[in-house]
N, C-alpha and C. Protein backbone atom coordinates (compact mmCIF):
# COMPACT_ATOMS: atom_id res chain seq x y z
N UNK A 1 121.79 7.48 175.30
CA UNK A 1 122.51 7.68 174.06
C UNK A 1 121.88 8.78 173.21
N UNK A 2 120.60 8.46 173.24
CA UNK A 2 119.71 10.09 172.30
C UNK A 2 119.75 11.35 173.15
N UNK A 3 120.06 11.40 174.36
CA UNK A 3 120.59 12.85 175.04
C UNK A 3 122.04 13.20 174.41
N UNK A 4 122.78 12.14 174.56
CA UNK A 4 124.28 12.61 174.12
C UNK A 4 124.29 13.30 172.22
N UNK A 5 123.61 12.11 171.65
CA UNK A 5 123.51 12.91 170.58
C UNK A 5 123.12 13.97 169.93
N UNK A 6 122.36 14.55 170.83
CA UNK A 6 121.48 15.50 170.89
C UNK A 6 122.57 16.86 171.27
N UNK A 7 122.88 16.83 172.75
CA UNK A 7 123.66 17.34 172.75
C UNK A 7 125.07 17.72 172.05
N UNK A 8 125.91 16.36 171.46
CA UNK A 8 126.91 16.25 170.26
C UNK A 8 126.35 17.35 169.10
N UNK A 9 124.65 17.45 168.73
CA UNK A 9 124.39 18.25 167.57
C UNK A 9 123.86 19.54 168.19
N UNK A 10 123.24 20.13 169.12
CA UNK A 10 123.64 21.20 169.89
C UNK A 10 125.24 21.70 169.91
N UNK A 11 126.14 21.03 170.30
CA UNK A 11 127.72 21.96 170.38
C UNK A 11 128.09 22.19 168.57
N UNK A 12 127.92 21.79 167.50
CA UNK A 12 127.82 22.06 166.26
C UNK A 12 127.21 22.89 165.68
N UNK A 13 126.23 23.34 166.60
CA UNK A 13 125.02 24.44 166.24
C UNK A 13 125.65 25.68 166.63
N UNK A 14 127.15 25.91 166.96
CA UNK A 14 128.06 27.02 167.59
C UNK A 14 127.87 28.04 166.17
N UNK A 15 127.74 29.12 166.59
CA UNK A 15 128.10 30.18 165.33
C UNK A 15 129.28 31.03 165.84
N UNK A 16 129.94 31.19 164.76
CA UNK A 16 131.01 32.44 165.02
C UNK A 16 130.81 33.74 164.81
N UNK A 17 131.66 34.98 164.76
CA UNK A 17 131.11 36.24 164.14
C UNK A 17 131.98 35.57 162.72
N UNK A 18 131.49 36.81 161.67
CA UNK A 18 132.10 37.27 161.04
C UNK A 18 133.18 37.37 160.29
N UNK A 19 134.30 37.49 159.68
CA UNK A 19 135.48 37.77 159.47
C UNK A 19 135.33 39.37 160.13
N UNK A 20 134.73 40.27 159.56
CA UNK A 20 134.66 41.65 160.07
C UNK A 20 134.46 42.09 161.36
N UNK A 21 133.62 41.03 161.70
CA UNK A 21 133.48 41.01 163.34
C UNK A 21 134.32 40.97 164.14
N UNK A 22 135.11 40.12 163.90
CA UNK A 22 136.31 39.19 164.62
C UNK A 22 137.36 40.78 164.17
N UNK A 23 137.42 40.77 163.15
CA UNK A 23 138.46 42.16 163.03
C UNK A 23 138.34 43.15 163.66
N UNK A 24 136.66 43.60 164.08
CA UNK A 24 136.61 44.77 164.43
C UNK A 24 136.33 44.96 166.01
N UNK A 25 136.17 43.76 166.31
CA UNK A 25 136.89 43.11 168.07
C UNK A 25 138.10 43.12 168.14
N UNK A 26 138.72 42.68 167.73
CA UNK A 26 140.49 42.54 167.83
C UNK A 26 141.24 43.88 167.81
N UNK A 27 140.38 44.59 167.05
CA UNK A 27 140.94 46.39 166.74
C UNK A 27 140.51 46.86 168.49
N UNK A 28 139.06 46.66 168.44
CA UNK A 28 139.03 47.54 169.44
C UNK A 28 139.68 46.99 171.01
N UNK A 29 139.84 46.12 171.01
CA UNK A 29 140.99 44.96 171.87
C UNK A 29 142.06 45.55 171.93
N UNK A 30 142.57 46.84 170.85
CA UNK A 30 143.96 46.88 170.49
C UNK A 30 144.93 45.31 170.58
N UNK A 31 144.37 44.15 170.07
CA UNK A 31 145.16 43.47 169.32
C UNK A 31 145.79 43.74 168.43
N UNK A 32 144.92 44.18 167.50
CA UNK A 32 145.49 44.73 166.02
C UNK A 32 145.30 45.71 165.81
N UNK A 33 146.07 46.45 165.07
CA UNK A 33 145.97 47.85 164.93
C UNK A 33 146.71 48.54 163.59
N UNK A 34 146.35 49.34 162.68
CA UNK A 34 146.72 50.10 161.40
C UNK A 34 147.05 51.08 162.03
N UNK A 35 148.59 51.21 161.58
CA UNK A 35 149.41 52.10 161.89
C UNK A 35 148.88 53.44 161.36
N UNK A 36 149.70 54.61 161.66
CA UNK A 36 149.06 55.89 160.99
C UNK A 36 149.88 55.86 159.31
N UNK A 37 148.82 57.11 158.88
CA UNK A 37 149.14 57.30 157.64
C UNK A 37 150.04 58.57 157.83
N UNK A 38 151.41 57.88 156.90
CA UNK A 38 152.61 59.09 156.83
C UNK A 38 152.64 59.57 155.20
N UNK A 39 152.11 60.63 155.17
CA UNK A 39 151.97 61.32 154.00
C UNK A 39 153.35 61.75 153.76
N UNK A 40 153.86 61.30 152.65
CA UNK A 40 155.21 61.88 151.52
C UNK A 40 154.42 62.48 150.07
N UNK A 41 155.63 62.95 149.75
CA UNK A 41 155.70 64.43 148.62
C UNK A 41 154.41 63.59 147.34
N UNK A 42 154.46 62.15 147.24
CA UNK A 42 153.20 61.68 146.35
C UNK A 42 151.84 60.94 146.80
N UNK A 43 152.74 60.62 147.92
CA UNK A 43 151.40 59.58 148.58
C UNK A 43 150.08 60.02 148.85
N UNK A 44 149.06 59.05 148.67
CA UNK A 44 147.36 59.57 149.25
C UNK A 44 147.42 58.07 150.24
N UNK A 45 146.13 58.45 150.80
CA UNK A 45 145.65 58.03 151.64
C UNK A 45 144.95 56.20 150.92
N UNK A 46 145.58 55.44 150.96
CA UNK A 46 144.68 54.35 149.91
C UNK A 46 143.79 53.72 150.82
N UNK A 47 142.99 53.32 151.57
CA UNK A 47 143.40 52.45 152.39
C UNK A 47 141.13 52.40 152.51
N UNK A 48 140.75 53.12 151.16
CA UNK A 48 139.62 52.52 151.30
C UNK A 48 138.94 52.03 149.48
N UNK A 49 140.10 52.01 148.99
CA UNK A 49 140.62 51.10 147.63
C UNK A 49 140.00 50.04 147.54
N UNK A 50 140.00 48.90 146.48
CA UNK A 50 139.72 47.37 147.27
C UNK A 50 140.89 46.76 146.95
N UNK A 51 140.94 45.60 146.92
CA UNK A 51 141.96 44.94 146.98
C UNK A 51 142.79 44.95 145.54
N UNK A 52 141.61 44.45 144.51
CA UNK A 52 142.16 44.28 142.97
C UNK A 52 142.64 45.58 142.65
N UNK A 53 142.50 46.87 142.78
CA UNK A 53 142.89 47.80 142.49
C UNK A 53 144.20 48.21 143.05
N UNK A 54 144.19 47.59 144.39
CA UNK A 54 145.28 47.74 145.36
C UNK A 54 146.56 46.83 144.86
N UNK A 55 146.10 45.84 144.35
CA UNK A 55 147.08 44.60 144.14
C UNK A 55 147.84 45.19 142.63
N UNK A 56 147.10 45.84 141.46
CA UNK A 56 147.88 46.31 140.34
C UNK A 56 148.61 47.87 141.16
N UNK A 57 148.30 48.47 141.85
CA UNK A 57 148.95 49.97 141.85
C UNK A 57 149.72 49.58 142.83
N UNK A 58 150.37 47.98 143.51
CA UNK A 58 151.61 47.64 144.24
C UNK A 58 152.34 47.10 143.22
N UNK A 59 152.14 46.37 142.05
CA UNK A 59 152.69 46.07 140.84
C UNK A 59 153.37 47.13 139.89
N UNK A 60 152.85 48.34 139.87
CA UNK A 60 153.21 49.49 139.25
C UNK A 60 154.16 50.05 140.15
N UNK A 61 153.94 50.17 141.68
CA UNK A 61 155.11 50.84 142.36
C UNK A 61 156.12 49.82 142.62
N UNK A 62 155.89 48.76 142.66
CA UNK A 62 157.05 47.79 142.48
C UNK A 62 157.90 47.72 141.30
N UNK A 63 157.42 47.76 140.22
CA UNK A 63 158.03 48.13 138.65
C UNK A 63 159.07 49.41 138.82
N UNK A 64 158.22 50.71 139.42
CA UNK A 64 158.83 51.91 139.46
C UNK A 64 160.27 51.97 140.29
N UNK A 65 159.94 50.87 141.62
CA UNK A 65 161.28 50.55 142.42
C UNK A 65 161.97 50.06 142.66
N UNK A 66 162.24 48.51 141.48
CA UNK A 66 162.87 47.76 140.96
C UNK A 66 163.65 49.29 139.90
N UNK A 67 163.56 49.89 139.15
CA UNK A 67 163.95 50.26 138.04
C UNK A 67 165.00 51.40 138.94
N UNK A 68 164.36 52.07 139.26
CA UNK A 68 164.73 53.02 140.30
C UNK A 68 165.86 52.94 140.79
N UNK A 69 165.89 51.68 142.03
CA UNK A 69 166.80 51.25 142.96
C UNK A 69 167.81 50.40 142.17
N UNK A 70 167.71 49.66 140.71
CA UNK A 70 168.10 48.94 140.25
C UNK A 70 168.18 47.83 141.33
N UNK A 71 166.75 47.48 141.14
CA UNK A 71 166.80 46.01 142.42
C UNK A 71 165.73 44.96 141.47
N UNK A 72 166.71 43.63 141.90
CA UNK A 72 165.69 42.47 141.22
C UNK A 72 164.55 41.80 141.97
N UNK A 73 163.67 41.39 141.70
CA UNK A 73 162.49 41.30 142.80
C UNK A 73 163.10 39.35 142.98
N UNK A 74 162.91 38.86 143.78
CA UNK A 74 163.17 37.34 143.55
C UNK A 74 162.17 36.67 143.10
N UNK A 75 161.79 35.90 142.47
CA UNK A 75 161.12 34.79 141.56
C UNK A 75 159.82 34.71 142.91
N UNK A 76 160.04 34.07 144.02
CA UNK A 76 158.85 33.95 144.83
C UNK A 76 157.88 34.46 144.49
N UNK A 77 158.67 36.16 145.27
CA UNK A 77 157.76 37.44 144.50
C UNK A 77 157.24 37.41 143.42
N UNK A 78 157.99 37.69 142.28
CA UNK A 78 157.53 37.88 141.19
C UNK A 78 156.40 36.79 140.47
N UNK A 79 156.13 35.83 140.94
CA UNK A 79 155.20 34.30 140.71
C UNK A 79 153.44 34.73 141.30
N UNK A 80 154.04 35.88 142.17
CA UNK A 80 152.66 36.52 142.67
C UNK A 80 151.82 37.59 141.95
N UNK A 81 152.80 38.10 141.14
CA UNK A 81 152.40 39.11 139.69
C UNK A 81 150.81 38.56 139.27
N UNK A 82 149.88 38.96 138.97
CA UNK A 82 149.03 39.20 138.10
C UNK A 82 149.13 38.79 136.76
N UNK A 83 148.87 37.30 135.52
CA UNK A 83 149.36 37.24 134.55
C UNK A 83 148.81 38.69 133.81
N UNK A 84 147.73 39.46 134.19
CA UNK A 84 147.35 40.46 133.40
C UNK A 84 147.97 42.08 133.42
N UNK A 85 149.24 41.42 134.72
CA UNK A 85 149.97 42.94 134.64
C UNK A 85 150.90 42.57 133.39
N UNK A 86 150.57 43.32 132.31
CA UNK A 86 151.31 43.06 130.77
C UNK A 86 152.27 44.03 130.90
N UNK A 87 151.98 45.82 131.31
CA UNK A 87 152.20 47.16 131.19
C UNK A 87 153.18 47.27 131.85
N UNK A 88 153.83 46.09 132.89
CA UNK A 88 155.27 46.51 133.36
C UNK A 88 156.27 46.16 132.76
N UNK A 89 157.62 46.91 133.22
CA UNK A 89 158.82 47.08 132.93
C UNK A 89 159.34 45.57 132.88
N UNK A 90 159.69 45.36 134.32
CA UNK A 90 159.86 44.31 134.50
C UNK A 90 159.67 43.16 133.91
N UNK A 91 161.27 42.33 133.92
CA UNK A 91 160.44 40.94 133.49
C UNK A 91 159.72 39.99 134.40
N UNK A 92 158.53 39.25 133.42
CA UNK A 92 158.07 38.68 134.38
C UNK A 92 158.54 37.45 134.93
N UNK A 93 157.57 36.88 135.53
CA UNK A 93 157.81 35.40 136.41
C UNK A 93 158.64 34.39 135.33
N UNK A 94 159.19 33.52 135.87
CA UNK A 94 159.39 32.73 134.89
C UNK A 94 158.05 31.48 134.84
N UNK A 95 157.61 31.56 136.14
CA UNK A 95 156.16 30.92 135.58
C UNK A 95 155.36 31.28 136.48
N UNK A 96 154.01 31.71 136.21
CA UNK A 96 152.97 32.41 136.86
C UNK A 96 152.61 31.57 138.06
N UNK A 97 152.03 31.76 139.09
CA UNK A 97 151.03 30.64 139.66
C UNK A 97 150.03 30.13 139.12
N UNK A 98 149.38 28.78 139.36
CA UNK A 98 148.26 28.15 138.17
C UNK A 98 147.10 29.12 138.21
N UNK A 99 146.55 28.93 137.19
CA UNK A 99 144.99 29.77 137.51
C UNK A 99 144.46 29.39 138.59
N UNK A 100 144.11 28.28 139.13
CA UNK A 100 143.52 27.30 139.88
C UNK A 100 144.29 28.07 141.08
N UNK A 101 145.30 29.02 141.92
CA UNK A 101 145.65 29.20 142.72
C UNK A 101 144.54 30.27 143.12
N UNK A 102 144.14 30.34 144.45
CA UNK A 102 142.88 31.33 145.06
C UNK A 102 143.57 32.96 144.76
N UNK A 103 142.59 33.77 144.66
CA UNK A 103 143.27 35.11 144.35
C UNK A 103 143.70 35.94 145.58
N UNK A 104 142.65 35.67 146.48
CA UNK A 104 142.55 35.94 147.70
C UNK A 104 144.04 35.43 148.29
N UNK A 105 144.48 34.43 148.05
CA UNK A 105 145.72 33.83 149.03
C UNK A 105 146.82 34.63 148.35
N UNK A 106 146.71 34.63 146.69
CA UNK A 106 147.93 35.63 146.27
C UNK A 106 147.81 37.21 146.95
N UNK A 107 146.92 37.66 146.89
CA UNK A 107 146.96 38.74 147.37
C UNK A 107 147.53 38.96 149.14
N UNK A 108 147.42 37.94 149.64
CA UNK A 108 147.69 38.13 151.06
C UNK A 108 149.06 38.32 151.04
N UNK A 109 149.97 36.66 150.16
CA UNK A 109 151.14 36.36 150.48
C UNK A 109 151.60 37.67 149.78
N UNK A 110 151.37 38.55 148.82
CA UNK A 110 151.80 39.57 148.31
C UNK A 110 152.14 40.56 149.29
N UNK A 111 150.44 40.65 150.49
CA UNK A 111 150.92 41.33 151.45
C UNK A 111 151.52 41.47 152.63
N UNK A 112 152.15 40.33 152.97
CA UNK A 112 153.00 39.73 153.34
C UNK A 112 154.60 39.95 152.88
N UNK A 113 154.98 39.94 151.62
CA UNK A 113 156.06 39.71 150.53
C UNK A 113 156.25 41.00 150.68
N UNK A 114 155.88 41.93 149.98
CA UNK A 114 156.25 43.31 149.50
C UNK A 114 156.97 44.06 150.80
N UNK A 115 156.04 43.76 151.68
CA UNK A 115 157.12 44.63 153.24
C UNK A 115 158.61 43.79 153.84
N UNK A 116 158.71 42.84 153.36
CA UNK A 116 159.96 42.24 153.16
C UNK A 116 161.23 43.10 152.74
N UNK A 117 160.09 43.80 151.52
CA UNK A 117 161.67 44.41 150.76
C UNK A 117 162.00 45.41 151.47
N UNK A 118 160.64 46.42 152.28
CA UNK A 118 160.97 47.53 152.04
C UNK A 118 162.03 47.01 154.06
N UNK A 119 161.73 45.83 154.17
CA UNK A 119 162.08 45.65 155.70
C UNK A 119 163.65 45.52 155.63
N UNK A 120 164.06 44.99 154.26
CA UNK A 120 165.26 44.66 154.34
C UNK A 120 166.22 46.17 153.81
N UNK A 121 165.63 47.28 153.76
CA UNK A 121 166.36 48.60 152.90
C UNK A 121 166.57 49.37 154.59
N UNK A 122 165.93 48.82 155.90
CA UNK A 122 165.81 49.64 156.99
C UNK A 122 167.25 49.33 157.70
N UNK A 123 167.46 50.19 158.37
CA UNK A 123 168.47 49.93 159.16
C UNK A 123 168.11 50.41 160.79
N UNK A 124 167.02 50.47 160.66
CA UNK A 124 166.60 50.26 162.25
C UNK A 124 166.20 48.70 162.63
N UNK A 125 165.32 48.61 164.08
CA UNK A 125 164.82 47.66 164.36
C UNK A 125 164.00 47.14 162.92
N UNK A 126 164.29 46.01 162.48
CA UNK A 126 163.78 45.54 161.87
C UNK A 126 162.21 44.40 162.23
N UNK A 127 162.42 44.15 163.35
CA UNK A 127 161.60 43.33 164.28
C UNK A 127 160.38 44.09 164.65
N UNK A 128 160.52 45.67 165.05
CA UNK A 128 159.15 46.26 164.92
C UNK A 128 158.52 46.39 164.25
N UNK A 129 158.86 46.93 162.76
CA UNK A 129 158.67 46.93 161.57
C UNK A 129 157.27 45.89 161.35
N UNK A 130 158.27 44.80 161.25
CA UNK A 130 157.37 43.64 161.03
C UNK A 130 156.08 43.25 161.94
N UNK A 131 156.67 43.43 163.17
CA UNK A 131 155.03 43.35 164.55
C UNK A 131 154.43 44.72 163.92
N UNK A 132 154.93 44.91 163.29
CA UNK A 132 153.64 46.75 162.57
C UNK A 132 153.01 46.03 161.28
N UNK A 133 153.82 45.22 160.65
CA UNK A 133 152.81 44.40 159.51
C UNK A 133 151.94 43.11 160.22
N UNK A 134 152.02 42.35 160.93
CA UNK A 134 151.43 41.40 161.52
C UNK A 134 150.00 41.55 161.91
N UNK A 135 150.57 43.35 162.81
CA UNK A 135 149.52 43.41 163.41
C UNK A 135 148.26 43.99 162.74
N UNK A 136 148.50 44.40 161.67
CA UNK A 136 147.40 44.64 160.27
C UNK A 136 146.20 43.96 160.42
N UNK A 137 144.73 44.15 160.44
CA UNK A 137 143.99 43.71 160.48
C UNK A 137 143.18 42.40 159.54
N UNK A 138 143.80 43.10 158.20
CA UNK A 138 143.28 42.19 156.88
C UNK A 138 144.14 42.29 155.66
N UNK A 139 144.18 42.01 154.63
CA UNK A 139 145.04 42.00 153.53
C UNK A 139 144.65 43.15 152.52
N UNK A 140 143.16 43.74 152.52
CA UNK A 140 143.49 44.52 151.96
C UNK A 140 143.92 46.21 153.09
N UNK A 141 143.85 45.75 154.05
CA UNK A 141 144.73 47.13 155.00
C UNK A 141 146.19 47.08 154.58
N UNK A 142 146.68 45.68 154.68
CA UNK A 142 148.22 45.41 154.52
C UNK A 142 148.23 45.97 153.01
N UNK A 143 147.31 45.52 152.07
CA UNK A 143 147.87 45.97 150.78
C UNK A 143 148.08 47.53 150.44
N UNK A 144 146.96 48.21 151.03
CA UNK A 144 146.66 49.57 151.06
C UNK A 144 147.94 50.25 152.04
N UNK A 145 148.41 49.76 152.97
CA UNK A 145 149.57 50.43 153.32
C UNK A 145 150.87 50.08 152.62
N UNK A 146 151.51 48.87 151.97
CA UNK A 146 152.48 48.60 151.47
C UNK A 146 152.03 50.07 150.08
N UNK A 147 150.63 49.68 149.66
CA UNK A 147 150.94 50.63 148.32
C UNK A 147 151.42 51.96 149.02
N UNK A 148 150.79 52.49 149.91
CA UNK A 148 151.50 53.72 150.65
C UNK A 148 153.12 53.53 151.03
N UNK A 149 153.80 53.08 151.25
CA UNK A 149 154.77 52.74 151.57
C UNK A 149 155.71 52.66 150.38
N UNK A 150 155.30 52.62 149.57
CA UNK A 150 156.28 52.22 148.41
C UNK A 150 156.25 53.51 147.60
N UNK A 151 154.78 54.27 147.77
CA UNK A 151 154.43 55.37 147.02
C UNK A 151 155.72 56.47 147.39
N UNK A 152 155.72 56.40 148.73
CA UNK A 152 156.72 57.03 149.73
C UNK A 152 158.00 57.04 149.40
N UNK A 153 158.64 55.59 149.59
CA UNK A 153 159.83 56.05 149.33
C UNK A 153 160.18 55.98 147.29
N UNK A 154 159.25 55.44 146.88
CA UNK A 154 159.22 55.86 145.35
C UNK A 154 159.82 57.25 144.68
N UNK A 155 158.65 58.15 145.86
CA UNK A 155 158.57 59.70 145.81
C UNK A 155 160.42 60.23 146.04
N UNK A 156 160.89 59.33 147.43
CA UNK A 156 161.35 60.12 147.75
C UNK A 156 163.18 59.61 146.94
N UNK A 157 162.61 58.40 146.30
CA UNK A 157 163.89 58.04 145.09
C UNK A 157 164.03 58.66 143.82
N UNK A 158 162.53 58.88 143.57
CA UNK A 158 162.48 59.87 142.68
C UNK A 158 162.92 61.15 142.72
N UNK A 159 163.43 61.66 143.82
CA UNK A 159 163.40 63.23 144.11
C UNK A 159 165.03 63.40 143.84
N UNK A 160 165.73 61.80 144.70
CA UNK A 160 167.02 62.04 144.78
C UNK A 160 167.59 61.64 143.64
N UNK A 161 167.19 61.43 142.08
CA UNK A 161 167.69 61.41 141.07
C UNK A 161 168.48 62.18 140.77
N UNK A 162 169.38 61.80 139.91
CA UNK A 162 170.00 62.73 139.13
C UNK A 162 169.06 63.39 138.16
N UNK A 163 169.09 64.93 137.27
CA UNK A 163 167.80 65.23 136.79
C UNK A 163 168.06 65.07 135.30
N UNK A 164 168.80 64.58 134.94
CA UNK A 164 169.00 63.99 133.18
C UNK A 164 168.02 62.54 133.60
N UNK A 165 168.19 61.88 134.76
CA UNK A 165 167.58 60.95 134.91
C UNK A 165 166.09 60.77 134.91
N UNK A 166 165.85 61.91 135.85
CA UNK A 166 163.81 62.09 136.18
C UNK A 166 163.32 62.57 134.96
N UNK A 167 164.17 63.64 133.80
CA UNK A 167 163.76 63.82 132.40
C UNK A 167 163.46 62.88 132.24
N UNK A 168 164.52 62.04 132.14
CA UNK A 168 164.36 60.86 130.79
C UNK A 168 163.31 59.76 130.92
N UNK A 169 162.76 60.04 132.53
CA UNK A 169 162.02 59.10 133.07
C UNK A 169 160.31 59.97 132.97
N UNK A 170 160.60 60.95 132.80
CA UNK A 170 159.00 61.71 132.90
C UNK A 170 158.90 61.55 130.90
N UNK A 171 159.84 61.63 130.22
CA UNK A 171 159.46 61.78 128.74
C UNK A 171 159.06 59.86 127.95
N UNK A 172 159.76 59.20 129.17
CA UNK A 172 159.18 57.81 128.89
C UNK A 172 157.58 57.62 129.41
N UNK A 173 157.13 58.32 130.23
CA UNK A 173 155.67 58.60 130.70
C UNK A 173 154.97 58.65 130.25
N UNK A 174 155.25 60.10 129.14
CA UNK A 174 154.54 60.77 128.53
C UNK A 174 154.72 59.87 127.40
N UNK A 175 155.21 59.41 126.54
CA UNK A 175 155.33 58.81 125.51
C UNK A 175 154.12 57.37 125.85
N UNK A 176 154.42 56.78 127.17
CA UNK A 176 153.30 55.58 127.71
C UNK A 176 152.02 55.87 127.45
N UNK A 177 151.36 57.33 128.02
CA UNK A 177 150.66 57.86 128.09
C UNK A 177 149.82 58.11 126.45
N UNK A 178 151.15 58.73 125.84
CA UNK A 178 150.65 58.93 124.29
C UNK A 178 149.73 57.44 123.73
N UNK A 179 150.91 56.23 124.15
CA UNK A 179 150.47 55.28 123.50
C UNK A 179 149.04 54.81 123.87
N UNK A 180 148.72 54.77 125.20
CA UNK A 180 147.48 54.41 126.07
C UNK A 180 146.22 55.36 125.32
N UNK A 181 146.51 56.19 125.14
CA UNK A 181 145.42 57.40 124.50
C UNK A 181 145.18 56.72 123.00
N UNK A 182 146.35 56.50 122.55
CA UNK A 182 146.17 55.99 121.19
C UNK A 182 145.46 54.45 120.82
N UNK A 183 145.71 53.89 121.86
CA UNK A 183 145.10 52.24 122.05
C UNK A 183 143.41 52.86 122.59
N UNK A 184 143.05 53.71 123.13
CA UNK A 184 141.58 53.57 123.69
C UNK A 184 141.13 54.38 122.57
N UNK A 185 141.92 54.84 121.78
CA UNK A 185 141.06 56.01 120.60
C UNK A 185 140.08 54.43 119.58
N UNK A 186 141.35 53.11 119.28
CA UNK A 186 140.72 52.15 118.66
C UNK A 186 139.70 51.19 119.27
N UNK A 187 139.37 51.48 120.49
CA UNK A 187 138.28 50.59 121.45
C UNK A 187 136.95 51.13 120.93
């Protein structure tokens, strides 16, 4: 009986790698894999960002392409917002997730969520698309490419405006801008 137990606490003594480990096996496995970066007329390269930074500048291009497209985000979505994104357009959630919800898990299902939309505007295979988000290594890769992705076709909704429209939309900017300058002059 003291061999078995012994052994029982030997197989518990198992270590795993990593989270990074395990990712950076699976990459070189070509399990998973980050697609390339497709540079449009605004986009950069995000994709060594971190996450919190990543998670407000998908909130801002989401704002920009809700307004844009005149598209409503659905409540799911929008419950994943940041209570501290104040600065968007958009209305918000009708109720936040609790504090008590992990940040880490919002940020995933976000990156998860956001390629939804842009999956449902495609009119190709939609099914590859998605095995191209799956196969993402981590959440902040997924986040760092959705923000690319949105930057993209942002750019390229922006371009196809009407131009009474992109005025009226660059002098609301600048006016944001004014105000932001004017709020850090009192800090």
């Amino acid at each position: 009986e003291q061999q078995e137990q012994e052994e029982d606490d030997n197989s518990m003594n198992v270590s795993f790698p990593s989270p990074e480990i395990l990712e950076k096996q699976l990459e070189v496995g070509s399990i998973v894999s980050m697609p390339p970066f497709i540079a449009g007329p605004e986009s950069e390269n995000r994709r060594s960002l971190d996450s919190s930074t990543l998670e407000r500048m998908i909130w801002t291009e989401l704002d920009e392409f809700c307004s844009m497209a005149q598209f409503t985000l659905p409540q799911e979505i929008l419950r994943l917002m940041p209570p501290s994104c104040t600065e968007l357009k958009m209305n918000p959630p009708n109720d936040f997730l609790s504090y008590k919800y992990p940040i880490g898990r919002r940020r995933r299902r976000l990156s998860y969520s956001a390629p939804a939309i842009l999956e449902s505007m495609m009119k190709s295979d939609q099914m590859t698309y998605r095995q191209m988000w799956l196969n993402i290594p981590s959440t902040q890769n997924r986040l760092a490419l959705v923000l690319e992705r949105f930057e993209l076709v942002n750019g390229i909704l922006r371009n196809n405006q009407p131009l009474e429209q992109r005025q009226q939309q660059e002098r609301e900017e600048e006016e944001e801008e004014d105000e932001e300058e004017e709020m850090s002059e009192f800090e």
